[in-house]
N, C-alpha and C. Protein backbone atom coordinates (compact mmCIF):
# COMPACT_ATOMS: atom_id res chain seq x y z
N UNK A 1 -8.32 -20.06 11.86
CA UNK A 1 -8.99 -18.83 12.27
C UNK A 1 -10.06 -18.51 11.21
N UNK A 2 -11.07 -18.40 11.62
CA UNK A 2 -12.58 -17.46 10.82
C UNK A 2 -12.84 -16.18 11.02
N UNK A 3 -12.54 -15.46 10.42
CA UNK A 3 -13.11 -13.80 10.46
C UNK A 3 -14.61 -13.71 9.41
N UNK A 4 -15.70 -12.86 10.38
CA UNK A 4 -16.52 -12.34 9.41
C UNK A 4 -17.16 -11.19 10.20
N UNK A 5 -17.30 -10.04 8.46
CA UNK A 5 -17.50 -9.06 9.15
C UNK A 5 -18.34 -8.42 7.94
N UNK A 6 -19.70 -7.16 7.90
CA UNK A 6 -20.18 -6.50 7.25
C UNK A 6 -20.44 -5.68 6.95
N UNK A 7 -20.47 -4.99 5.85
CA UNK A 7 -20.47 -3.37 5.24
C UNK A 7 -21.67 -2.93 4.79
N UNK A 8 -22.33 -2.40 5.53
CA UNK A 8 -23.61 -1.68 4.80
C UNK A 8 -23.59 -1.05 3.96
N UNK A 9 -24.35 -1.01 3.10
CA UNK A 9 -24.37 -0.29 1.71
C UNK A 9 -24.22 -1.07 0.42
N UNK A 10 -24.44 0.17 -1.04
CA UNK A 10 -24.06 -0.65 -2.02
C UNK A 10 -23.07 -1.27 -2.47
N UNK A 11 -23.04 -2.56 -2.83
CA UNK A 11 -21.93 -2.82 -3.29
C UNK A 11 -20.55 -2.19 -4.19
N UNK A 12 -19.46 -2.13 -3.88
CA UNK A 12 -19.02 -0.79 -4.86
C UNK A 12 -17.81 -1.60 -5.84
N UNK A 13 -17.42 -1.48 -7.01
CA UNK A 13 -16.16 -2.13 -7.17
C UNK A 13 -14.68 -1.23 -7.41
N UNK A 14 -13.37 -2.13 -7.49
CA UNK A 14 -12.29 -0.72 -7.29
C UNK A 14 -12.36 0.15 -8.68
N UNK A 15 -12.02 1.48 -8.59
CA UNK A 15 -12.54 2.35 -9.26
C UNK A 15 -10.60 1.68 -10.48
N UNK A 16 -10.63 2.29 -11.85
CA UNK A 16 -9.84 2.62 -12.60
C UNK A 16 -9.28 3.91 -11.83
N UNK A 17 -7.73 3.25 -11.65
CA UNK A 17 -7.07 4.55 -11.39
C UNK A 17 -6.65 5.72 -12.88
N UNK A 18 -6.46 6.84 -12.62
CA UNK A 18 -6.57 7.83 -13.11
C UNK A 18 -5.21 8.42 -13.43
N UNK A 19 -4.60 8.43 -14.64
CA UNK A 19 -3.45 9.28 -15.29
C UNK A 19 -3.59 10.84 -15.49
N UNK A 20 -2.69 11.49 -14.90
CA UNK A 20 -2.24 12.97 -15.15
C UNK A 20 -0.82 12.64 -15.61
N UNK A 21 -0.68 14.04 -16.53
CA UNK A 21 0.99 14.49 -17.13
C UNK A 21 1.04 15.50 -16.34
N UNK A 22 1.93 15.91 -15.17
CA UNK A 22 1.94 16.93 -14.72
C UNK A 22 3.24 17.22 -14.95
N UNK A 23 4.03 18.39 -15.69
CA UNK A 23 5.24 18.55 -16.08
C UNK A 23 6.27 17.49 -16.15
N UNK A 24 5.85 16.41 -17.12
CA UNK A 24 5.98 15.70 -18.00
C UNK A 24 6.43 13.99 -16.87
N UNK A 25 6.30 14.45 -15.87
CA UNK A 25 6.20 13.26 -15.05
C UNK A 25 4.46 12.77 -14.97
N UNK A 26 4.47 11.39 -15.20
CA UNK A 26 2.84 10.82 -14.98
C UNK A 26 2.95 10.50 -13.29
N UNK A 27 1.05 11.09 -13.01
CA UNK A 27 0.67 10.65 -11.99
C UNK A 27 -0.02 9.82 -11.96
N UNK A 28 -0.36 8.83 -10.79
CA UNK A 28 -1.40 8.10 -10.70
C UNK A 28 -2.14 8.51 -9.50
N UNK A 29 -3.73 8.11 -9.83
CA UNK A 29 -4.76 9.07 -8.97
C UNK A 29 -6.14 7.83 -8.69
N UNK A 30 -6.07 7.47 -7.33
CA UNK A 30 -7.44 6.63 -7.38
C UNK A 30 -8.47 7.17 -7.17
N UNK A 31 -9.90 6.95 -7.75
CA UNK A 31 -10.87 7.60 -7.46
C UNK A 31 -11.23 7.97 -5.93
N UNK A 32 -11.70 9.06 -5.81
CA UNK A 32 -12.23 9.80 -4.33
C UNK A 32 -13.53 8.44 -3.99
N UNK A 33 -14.05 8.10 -4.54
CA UNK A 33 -15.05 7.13 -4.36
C UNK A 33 -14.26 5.52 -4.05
N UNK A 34 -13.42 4.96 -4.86
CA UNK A 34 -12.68 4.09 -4.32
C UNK A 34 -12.16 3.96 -3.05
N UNK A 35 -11.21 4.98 -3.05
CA UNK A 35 -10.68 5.31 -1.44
C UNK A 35 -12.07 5.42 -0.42
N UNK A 36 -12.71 6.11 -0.71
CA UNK A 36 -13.93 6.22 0.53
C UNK A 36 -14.53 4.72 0.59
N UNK A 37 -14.94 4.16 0.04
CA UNK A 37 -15.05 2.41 -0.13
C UNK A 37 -14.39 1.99 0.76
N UNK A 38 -12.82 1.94 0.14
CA UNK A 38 -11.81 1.05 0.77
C UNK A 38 -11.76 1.59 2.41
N UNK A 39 -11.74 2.62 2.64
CA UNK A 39 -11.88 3.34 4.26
C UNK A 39 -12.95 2.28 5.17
N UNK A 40 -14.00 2.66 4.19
CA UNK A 40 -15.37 2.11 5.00
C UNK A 40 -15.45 0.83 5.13
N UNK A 41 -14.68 -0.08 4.28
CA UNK A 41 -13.97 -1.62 4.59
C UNK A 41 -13.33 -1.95 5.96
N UNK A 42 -12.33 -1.39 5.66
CA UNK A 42 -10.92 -1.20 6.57
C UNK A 42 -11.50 -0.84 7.96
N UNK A 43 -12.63 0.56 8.11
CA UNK A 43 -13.31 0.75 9.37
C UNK A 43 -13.75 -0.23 9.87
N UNK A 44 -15.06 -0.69 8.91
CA UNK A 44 -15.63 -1.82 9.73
C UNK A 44 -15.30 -3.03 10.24
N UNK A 45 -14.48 -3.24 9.32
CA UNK A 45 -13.23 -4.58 9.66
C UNK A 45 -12.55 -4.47 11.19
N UNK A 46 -12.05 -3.72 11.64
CA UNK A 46 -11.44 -2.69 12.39
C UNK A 46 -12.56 -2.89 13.89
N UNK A 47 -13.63 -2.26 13.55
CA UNK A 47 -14.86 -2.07 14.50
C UNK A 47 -15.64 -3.43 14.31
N UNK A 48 -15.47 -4.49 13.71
CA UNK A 48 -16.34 -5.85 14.29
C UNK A 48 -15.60 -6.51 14.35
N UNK A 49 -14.49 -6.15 14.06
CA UNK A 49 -13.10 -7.86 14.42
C UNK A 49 -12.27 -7.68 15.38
N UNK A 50 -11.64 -6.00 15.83
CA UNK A 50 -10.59 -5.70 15.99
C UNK A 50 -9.46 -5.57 15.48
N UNK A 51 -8.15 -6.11 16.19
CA UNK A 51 -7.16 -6.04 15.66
C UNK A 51 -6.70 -7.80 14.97
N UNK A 52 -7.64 -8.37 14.70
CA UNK A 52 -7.18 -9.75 14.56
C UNK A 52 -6.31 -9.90 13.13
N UNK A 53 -5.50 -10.78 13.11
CA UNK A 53 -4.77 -10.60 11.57
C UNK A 53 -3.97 -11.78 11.59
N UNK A 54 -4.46 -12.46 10.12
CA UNK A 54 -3.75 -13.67 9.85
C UNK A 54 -1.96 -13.57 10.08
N UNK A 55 -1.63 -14.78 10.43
CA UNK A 55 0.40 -14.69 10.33
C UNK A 55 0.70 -14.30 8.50
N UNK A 56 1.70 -13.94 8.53
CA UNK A 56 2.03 -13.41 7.44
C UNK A 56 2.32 -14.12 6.55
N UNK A 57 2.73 -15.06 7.03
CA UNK A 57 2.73 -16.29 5.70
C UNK A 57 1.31 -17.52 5.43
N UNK A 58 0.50 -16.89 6.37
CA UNK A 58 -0.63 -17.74 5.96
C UNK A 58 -1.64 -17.88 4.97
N UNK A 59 -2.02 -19.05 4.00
CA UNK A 59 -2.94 -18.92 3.23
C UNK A 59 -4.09 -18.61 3.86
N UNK A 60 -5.09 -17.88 2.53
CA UNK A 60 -6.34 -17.26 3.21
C UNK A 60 -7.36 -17.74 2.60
N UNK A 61 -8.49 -18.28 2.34
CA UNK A 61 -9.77 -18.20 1.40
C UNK A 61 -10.55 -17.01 2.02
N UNK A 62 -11.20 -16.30 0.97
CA UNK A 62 -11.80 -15.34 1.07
C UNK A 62 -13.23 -15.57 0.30
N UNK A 63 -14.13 -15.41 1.00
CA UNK A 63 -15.94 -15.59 0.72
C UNK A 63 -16.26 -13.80 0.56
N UNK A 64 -17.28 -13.74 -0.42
CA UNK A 64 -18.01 -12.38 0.24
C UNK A 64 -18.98 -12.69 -1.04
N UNK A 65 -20.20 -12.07 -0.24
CA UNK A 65 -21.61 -12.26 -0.79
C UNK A 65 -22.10 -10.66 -0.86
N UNK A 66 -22.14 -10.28 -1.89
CA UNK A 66 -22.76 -9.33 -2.25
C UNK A 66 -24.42 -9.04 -2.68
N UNK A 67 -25.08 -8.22 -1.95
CA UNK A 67 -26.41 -8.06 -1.87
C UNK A 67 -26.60 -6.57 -2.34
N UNK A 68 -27.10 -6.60 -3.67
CA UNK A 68 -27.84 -4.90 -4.36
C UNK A 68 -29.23 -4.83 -4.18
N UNK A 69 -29.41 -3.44 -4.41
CA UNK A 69 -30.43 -2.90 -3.74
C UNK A 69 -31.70 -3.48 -4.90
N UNK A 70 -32.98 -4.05 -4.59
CA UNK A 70 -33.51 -4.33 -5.25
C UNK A 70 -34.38 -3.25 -5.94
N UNK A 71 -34.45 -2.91 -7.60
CA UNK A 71 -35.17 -1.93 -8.14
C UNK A 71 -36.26 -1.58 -7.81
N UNK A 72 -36.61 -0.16 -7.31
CA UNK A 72 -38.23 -0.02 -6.76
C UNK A 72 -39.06 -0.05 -8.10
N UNK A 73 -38.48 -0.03 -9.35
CA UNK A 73 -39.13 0.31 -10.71
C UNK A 73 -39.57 -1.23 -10.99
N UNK A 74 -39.09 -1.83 -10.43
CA UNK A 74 -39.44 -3.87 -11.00
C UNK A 74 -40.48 -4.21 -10.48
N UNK A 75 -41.21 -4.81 -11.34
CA UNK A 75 -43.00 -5.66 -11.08
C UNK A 75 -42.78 -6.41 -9.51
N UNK A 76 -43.99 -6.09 -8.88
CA UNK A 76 -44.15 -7.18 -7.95
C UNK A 76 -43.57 -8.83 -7.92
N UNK A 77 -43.67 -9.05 -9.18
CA UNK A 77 -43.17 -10.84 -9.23
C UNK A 77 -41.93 -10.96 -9.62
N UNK A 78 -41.15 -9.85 -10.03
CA UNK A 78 -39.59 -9.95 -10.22
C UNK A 78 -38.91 -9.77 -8.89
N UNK A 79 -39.61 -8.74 -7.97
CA UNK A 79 -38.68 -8.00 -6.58
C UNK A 79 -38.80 -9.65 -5.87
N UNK A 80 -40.39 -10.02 -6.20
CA UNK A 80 -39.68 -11.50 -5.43
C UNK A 80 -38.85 -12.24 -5.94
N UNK A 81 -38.92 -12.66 -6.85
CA UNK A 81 -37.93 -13.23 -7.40
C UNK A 81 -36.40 -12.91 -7.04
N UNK A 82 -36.13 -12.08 -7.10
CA UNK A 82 -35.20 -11.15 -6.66
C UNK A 82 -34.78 -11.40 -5.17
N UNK A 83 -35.76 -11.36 -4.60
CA UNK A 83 -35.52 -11.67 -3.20
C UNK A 83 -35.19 -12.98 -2.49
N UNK A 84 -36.09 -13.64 -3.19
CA UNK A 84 -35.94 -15.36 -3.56
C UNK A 84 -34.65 -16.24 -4.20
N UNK A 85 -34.01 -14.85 -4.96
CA UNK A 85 -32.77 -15.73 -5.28
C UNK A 85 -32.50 -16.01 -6.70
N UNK A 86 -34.23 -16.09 -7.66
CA UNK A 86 -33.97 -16.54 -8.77
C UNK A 86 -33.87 -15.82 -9.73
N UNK A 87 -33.91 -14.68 -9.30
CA UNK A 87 -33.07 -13.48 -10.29
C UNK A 87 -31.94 -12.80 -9.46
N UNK A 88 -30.59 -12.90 -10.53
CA UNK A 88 -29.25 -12.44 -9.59
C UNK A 88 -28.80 -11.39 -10.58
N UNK A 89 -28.25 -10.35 -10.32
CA UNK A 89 -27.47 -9.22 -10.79
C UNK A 89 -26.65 -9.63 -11.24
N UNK A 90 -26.73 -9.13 -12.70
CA UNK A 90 -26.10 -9.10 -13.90
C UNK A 90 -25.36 -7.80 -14.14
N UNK A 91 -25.58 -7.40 -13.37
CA UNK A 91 -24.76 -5.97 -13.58
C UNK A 91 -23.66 -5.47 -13.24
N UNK A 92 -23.03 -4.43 -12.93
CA UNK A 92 -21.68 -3.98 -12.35
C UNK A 92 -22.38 -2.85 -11.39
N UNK A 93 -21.09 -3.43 -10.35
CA UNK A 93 -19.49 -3.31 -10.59
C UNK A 93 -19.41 -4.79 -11.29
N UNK A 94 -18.35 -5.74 -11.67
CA UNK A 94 -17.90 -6.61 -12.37
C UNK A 94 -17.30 -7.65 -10.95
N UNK A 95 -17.87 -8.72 -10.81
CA UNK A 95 -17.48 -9.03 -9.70
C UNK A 95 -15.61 -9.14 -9.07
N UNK A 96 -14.87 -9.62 -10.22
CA UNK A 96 -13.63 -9.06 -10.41
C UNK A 96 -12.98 -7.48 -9.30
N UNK A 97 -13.72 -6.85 -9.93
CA UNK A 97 -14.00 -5.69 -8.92
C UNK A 97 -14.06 -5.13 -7.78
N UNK A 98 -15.46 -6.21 -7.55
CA UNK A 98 -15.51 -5.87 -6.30
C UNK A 98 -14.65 -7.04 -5.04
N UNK A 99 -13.82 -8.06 -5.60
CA UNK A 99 -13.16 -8.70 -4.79
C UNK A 99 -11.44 -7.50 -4.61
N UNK A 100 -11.50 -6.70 -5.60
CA UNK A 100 -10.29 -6.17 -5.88
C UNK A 100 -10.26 -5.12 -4.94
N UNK A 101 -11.78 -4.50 -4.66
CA UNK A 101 -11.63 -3.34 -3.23
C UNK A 101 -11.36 -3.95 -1.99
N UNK A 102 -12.06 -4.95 -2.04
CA UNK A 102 -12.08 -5.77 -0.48
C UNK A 102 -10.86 -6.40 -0.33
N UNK A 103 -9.99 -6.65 -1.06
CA UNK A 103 -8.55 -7.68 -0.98
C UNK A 103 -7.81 -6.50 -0.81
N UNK A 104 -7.54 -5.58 -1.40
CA UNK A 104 -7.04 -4.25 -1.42
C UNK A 104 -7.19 -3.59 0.03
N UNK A 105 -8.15 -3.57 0.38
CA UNK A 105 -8.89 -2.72 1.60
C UNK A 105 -8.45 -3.07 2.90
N UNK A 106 -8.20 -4.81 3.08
CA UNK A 106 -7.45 -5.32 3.90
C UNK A 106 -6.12 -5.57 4.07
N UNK A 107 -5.29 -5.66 3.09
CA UNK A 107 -3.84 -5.02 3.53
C UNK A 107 -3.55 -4.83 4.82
N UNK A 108 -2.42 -4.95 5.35
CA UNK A 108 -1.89 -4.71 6.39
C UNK A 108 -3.03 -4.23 8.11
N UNK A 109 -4.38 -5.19 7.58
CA UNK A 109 -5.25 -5.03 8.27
C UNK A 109 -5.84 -6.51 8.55
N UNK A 110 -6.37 -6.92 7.98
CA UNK A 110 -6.49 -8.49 8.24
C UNK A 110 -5.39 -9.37 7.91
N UNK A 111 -4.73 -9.46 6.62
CA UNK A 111 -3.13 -9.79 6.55
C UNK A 111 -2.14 -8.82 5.88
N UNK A 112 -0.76 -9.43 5.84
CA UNK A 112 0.42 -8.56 5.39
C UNK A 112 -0.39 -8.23 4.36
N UNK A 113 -1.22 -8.90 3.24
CA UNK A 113 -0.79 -8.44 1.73
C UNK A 113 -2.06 -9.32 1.12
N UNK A 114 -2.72 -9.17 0.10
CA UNK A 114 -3.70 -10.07 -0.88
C UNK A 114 -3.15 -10.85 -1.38
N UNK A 115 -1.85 -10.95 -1.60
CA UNK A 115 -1.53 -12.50 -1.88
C UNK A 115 -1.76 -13.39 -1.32
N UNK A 116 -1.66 -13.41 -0.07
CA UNK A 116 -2.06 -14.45 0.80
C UNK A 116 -3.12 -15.14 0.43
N UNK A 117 -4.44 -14.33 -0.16
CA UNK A 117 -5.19 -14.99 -0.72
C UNK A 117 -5.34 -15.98 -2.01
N UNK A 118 -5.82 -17.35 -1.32
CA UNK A 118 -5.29 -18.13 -2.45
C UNK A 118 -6.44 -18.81 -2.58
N UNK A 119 -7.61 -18.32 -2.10
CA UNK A 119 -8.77 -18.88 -2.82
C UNK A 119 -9.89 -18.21 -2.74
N UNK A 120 -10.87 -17.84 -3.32
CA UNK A 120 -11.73 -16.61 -3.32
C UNK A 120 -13.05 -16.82 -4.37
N UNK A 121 -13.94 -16.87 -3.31
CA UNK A 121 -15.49 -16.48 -3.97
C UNK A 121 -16.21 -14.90 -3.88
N UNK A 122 -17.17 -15.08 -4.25
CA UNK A 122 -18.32 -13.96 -5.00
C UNK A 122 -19.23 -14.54 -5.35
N UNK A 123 -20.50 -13.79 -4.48
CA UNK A 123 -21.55 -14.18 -5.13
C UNK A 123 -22.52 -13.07 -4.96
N UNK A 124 -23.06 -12.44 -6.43
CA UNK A 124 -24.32 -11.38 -6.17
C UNK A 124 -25.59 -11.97 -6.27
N UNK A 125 -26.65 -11.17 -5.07
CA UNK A 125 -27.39 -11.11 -4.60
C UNK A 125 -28.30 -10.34 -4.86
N UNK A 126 -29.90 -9.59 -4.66
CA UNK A 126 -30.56 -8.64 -4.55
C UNK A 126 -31.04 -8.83 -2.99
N UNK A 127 -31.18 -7.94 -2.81
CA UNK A 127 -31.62 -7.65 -0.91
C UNK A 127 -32.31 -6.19 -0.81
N UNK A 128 -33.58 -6.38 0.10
CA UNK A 128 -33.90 -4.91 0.54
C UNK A 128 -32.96 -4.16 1.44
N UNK A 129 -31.84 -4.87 2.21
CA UNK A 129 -30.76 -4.40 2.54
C UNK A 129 -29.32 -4.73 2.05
N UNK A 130 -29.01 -3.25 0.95
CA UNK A 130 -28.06 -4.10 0.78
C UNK A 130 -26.83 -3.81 1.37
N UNK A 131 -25.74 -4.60 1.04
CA UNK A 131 -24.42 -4.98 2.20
C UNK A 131 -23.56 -5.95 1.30
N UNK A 132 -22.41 -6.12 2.12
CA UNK A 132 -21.30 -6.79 1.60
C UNK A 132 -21.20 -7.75 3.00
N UNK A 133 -21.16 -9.29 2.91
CA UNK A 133 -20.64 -10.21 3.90
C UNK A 133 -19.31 -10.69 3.61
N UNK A 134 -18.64 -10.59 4.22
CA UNK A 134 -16.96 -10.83 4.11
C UNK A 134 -16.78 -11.93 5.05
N UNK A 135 -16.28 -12.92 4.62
CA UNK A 135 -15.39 -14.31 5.40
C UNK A 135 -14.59 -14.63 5.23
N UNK A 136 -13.38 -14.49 6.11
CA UNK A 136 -12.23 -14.58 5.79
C UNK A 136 -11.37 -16.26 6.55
N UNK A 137 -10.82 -16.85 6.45
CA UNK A 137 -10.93 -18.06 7.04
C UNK A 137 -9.41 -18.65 6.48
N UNK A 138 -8.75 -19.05 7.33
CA UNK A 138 -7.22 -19.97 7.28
C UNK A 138 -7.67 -21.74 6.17
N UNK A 139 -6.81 -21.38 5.37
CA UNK A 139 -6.39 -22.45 4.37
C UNK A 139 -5.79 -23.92 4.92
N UNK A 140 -6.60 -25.23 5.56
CA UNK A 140 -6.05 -25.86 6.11
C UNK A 140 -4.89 -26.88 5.24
């Protein structure tokens, strides 16, 4: 099975969850921005695939190509460049990251669990549109 599906917008990665002492029990708290991410995953996943979902014991490879917004502040011969491929984002989120919202995000939505995933790329991009491409695909 091949799943692919895409998220408009910037690329985002999972946020550091957040410690409170609230009468002397610790909480844990994920960012309001994480969760809204992970939603807008899970939606679109949802709205271009359906209900499709690997068996539960199946291995998964997971692709996703990440495309940031190219700087309007950068010289004419960098945005191409940029566009062209031969300048790639060096920046964050940390790609680490951003595989950690999208593996996260699908849970009990494309499969039982991110373990399943047992092989996994990333690759950043610059794009005048940017987006997240997700491919999800059975481990033969």
């Amino acid at each position: 099975m091949k799943i692919r599906f895409t998220v408009l917008g910037e690329p985002q990665g999972k946020g550091r969850p957040r410690f409170a002492n609230v009468k002397g029990r610790v909480i844990t708290h994920t960012p309001d921005a994480t969760v809204l991410y992970e939603n807008l995953i899970a939606t679109e996943y949802r709205r271009q695939v359906g209900s499709a979902k690997f068996p539960d014991k199946e291995m998964v490879d997971m692709r996703i190509m990440a495309y940031f917004t190219i700087p309007a502040s950068t010289s004419k011969k960098k945005q191409k460049q940029m566009e062209d491929g031969e300048i790639r984002p060096t920046k964050k989120p940390d790609m680490d990251n951003i595989i950690k919202v999208v593996a996260d995000s699908l849970n009990q939505i494309a499969y039982r669990d991110d373990a399943q995933v047992v092989d996994c790329q990333l690759r950043k991009y610059y794009s005048r549109q940017p987006r997240i491409e997700v491919t999800i695909l059975s481990v033969d």
